[in-house]
Protein backbone atom coordinates (compact mmCIF):
# COMPACT_ATOMS: atom_id res chain seq x y z
CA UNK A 1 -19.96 -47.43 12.97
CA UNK A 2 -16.74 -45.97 14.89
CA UNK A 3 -15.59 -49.08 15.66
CA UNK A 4 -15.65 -50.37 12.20
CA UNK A 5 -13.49 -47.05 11.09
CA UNK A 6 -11.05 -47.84 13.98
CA UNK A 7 -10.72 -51.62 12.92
CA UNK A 8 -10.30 -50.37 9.22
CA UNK A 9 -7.29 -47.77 10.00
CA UNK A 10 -6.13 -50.19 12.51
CA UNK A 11 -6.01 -52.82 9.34
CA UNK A 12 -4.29 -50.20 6.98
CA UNK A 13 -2.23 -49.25 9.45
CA UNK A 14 -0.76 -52.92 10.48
CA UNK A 15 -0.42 -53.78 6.07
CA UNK A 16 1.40 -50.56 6.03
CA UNK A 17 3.78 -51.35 8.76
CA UNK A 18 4.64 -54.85 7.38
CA UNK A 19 4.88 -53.51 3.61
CA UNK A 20 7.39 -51.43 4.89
CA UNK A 21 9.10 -53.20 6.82
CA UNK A 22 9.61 -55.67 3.41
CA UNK A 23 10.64 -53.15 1.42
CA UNK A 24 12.93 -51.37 3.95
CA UNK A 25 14.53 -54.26 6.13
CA UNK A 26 16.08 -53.39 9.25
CA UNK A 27 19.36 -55.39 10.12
CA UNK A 28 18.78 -56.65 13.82
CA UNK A 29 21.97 -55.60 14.95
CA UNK A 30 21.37 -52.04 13.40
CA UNK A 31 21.62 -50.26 17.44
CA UNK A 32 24.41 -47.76 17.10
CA UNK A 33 23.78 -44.06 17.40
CA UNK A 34 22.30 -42.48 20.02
CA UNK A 35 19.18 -41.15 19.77
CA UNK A 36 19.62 -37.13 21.05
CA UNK A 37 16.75 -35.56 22.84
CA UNK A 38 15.97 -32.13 21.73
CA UNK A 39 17.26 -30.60 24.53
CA UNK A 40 21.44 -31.07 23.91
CA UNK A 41 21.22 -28.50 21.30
CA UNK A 42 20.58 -24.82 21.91
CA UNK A 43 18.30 -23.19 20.00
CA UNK A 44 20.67 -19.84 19.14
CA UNK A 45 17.54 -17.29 18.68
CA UNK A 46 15.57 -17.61 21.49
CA UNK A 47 18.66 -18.45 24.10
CA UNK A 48 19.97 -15.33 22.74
CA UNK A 49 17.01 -13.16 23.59
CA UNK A 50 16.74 -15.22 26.98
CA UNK A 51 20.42 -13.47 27.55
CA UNK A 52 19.15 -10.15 26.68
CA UNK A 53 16.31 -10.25 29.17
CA UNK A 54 18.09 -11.54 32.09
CA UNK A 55 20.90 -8.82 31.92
CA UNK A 56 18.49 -6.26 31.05
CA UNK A 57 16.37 -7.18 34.18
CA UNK A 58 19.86 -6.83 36.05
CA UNK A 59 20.25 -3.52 35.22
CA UNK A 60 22.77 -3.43 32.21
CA UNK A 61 21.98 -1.22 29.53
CA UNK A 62 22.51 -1.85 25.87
CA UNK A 63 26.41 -0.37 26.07
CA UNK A 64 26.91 -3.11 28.94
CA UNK A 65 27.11 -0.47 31.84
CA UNK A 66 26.04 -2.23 35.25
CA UNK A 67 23.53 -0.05 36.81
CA UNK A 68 21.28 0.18 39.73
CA UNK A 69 18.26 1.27 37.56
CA UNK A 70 16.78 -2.34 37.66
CA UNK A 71 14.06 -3.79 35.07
CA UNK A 72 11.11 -5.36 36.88
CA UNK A 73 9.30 -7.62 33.92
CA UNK A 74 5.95 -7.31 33.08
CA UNK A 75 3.93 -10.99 32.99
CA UNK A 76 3.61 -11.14 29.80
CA UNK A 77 7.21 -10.74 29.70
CA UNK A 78 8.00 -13.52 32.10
CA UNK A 79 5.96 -15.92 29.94
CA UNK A 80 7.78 -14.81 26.84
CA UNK A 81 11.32 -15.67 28.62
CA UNK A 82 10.05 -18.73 29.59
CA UNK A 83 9.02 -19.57 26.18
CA UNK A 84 12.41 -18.64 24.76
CA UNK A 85 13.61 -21.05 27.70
CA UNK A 86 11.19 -23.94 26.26
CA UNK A 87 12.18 -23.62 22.73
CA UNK A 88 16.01 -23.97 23.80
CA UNK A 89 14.61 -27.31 25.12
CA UNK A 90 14.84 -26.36 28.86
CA UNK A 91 11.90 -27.47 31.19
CA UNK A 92 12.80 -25.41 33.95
CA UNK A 93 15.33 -22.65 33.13
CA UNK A 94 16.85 -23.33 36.75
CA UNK A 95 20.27 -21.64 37.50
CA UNK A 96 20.31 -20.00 33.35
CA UNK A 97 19.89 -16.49 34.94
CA UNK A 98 22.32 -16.94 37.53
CA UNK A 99 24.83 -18.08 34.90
CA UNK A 100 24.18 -15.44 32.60
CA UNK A 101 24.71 -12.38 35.39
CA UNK A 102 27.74 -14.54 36.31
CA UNK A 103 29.43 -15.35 33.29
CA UNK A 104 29.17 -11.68 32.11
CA UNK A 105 30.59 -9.76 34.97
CA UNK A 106 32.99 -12.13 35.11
CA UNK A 107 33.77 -11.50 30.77
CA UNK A 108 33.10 -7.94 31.64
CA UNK A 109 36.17 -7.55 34.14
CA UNK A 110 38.27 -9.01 31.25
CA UNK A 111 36.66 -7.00 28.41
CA UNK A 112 35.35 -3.02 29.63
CA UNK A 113 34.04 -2.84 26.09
CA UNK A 114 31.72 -5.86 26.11
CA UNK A 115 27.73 -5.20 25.52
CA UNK A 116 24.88 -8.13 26.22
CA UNK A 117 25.01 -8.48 22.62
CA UNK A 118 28.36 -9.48 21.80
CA UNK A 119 28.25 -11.31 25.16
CA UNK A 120 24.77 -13.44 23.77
CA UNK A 121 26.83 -14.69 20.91
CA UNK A 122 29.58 -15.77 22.85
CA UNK A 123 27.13 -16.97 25.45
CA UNK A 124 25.61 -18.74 22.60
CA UNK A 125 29.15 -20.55 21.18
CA UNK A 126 30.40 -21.43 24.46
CA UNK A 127 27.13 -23.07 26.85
CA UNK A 128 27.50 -26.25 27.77
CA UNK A 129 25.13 -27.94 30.62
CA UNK A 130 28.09 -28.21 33.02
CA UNK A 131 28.27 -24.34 33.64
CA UNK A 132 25.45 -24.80 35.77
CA UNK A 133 26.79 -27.13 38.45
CA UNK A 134 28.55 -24.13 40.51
CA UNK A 135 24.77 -23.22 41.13
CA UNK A 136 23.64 -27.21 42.41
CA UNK A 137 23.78 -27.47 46.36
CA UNK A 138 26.06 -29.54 48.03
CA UNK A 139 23.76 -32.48 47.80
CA UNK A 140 24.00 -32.24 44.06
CA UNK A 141 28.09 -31.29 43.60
CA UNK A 142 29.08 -34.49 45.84
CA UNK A 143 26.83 -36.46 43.57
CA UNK A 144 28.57 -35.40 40.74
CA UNK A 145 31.81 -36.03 41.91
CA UNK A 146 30.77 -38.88 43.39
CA UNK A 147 29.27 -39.84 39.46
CA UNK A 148 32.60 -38.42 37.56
CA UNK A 149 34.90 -40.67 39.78
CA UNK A 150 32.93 -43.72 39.00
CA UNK A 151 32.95 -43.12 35.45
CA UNK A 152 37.17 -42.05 35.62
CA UNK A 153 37.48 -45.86 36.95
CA UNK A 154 35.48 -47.11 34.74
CA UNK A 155 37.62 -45.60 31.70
CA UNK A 156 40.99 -46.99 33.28
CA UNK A 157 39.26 -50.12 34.00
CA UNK A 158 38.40 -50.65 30.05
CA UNK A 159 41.89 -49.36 28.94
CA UNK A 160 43.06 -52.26 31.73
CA UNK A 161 40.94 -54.61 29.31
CA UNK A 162 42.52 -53.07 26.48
CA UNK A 163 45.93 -53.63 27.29
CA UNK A 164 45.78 -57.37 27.24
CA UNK A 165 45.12 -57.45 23.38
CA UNK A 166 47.22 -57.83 20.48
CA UNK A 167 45.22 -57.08 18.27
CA UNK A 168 45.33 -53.07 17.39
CA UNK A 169 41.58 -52.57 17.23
CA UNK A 170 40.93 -53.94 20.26
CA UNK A 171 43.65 -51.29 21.83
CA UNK A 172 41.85 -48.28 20.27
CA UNK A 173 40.50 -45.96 22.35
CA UNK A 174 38.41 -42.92 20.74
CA UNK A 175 37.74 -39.52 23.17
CA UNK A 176 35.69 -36.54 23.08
CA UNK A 177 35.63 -34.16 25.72
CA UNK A 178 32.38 -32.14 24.68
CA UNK A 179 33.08 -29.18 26.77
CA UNK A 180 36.38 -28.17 24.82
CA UNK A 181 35.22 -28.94 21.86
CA UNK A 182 31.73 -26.38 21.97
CA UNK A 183 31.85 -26.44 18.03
CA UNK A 184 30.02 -30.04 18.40
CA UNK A 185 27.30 -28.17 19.58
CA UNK A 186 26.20 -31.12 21.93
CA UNK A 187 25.36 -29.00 25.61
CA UNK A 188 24.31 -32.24 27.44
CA UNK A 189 27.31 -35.13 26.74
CA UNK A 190 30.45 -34.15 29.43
CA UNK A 191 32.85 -36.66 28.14
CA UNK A 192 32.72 -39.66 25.51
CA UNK A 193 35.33 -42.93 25.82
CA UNK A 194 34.44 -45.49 23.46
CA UNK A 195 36.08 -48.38 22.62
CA UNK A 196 35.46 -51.67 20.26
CA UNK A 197 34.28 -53.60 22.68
CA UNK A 198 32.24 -51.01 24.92
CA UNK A 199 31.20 -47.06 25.26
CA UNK A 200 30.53 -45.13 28.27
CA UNK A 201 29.15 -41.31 28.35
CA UNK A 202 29.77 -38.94 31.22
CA UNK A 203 26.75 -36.48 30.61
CA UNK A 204 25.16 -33.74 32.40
CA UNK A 205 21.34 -32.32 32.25
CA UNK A 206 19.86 -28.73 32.49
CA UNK A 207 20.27 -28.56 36.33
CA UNK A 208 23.51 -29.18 36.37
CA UNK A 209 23.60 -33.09 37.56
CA UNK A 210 25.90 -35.93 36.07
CA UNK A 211 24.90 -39.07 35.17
CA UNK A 212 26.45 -42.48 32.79
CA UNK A 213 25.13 -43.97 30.19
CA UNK A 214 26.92 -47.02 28.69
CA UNK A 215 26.45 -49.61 25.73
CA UNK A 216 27.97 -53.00 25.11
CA UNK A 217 28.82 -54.31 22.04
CA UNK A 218 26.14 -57.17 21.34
CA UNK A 219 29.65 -59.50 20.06
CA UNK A 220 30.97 -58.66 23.51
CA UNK A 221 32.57 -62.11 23.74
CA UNK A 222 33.10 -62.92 20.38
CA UNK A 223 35.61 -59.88 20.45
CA UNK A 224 37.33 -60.65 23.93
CA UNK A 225 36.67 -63.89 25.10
CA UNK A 226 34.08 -65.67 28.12
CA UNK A 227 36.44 -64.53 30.98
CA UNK A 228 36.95 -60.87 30.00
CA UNK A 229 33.62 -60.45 28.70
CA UNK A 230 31.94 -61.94 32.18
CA UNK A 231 34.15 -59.55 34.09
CA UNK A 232 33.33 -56.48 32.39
CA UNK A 233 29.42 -57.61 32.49
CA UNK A 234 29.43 -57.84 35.94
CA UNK A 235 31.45 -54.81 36.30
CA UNK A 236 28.44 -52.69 34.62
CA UNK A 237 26.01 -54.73 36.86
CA UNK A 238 27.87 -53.92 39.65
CA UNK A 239 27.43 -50.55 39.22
CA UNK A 240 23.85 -50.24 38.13
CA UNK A 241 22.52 -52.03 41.32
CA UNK A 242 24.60 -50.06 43.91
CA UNK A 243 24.31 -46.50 45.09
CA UNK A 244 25.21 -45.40 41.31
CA UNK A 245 21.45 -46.90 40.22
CA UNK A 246 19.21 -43.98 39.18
CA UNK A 247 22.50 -42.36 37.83
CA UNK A 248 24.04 -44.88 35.21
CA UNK A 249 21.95 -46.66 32.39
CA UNK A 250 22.39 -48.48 29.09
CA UNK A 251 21.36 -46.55 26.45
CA UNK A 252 20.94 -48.91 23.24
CA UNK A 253 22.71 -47.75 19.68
CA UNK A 254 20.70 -48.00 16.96
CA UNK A 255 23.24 -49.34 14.37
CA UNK A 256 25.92 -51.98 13.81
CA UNK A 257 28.53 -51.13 16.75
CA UNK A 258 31.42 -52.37 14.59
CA UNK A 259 30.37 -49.43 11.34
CA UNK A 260 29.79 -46.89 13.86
CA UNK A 261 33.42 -47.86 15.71
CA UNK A 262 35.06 -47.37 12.55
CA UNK A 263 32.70 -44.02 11.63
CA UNK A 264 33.38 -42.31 14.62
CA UNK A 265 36.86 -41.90 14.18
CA UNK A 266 36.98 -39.89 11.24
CA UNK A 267 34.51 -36.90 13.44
CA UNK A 268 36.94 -34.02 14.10
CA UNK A 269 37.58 -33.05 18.17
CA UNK A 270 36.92 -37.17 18.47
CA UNK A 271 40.98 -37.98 19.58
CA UNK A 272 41.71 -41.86 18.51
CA UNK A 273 45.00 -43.61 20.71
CA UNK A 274 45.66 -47.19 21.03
CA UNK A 275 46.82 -48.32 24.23
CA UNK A 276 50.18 -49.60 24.98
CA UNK A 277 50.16 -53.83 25.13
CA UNK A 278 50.48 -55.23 28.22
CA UNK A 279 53.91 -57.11 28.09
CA UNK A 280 53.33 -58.96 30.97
């Protein structure tokens, strides 16, 4: 008899799916925003309290004195902390406690009067993913830089492209440099340079590495042409088969590139130039 429920709800299921579908249609080219995972926004309650602990632990009282008179946690303690860590979205918490201790003797030098509360809040406003990569090892920081140069000459390379149009749209370039712009409240994107044509995404996870992710415009070669379009393929390929694999991927959009172009440019912090024309 289980079998027959399971074929049943399989059944349902499957009508469902394609009634939906009919009366919801989904265009095919509908790829365009990135899906976030739960972890580039910080939960502000529990990453507060995650604050709290570590400098408590430290030895700084409620005022914000530094003392010697370390707090030792209890387990049950530990496992709170590293549930307030998990409901901020990260796995591991790696390098968060150095940060804190850092970032608020550091505030503290600049500000006697600041206590772990005020300096949660601000803590709170201000974290971004790339904080931590003063804690990665040496193995981790050359990767990064190796990662950030890669993507810097990938940007000039598609403002290169850029220049060789007449056509304005084409020339637009739209920026976001997520870092100065904390209000966006995204803690893993680095740095965003989109244009019509193509995107690319400097980003940087909860231990403090860099990696790319980049999308194409499905009309690639409608917009520039066979010759441009080829080069700039093979540029991407290029760079996902070398020593950059494992560090750069395509991440697919999940609506019409050309709507979300024109969207994106009306988001505050998002700075829109068009490049100069090649006169060559």
């Amino acid at each position: 008899m289980t079998w027959i429920i399971n074929l049943k709800v399989k059944v349902i299921g499957n009508v469902y799916d394609k009634l939906h579908n009919w009366l919801f249609p989904i265009d095919e080219y509908a790829r365009d925003i990135v899906t976030i995972p739960r972890y580039n926004y910080i939960n502000s309650v529990p990453f507060q309290k995650v604050v709290l602990d570590f400098l408590a632990w430290k030895g700084i009282d409620k005022k914000g004195n530094i003392t010697s008179n370390r707090v030792y946690p209890t387990h049950i303690e530990i496992l709170e902390n590293q549930t307030a860590l998990a409901k901020c979205g990260f796995s591991t918490g790696k390098y968060i406690e150095k940060l804190v201790v850092s970032e608020f003797l550091e505030m503290k030098e600049r500000i006697p009067d600041l206590n772990p509360v005020l300096f949660a809040h601000f803590l709170d406003d201000s974290y971004h993913n790339s904080k931590l990569t003063k804690f990665t090892n040496l193995e981790a920081q050359k990767s990064n830089q190796t990662t950030k140069e890669y993507y810097d000459r990938l940007k000039a390379f598609l403002i290169e492209i850029q220049s060789f149009f007449e056509v304005e749209d084409l020339r637009t370039r739209i920026e976001c440099n997520h870092t100065e712009n904390q209000n966006l409240g995204n803690s893993f994107k680095y740095e965003e340079f989109i244009t019509a044509f193509a995107k690319i995404d400097l980003n940087c996870d909860e231990l403090g590495r860099f990696s790319m992710t980049y999308f194409i415009n499905p009309h690639l070669k409608e917009l520039i042409g066979e010759s441009l379009g080829d080069t700039l393929e093979k540029r991407f390929e290029e760079l996902t088969n070398c020593k950059m694999e494992g560090f750069i991927k395509m991440v697919p959009l999940n609506r019409r590139y050309d709507k979300w172009f024109k969207e994106i440019q009306t988001i505050p912090n998002y700075k829109v130039t068009v490049t100069e024309q090649n006169s060559l």
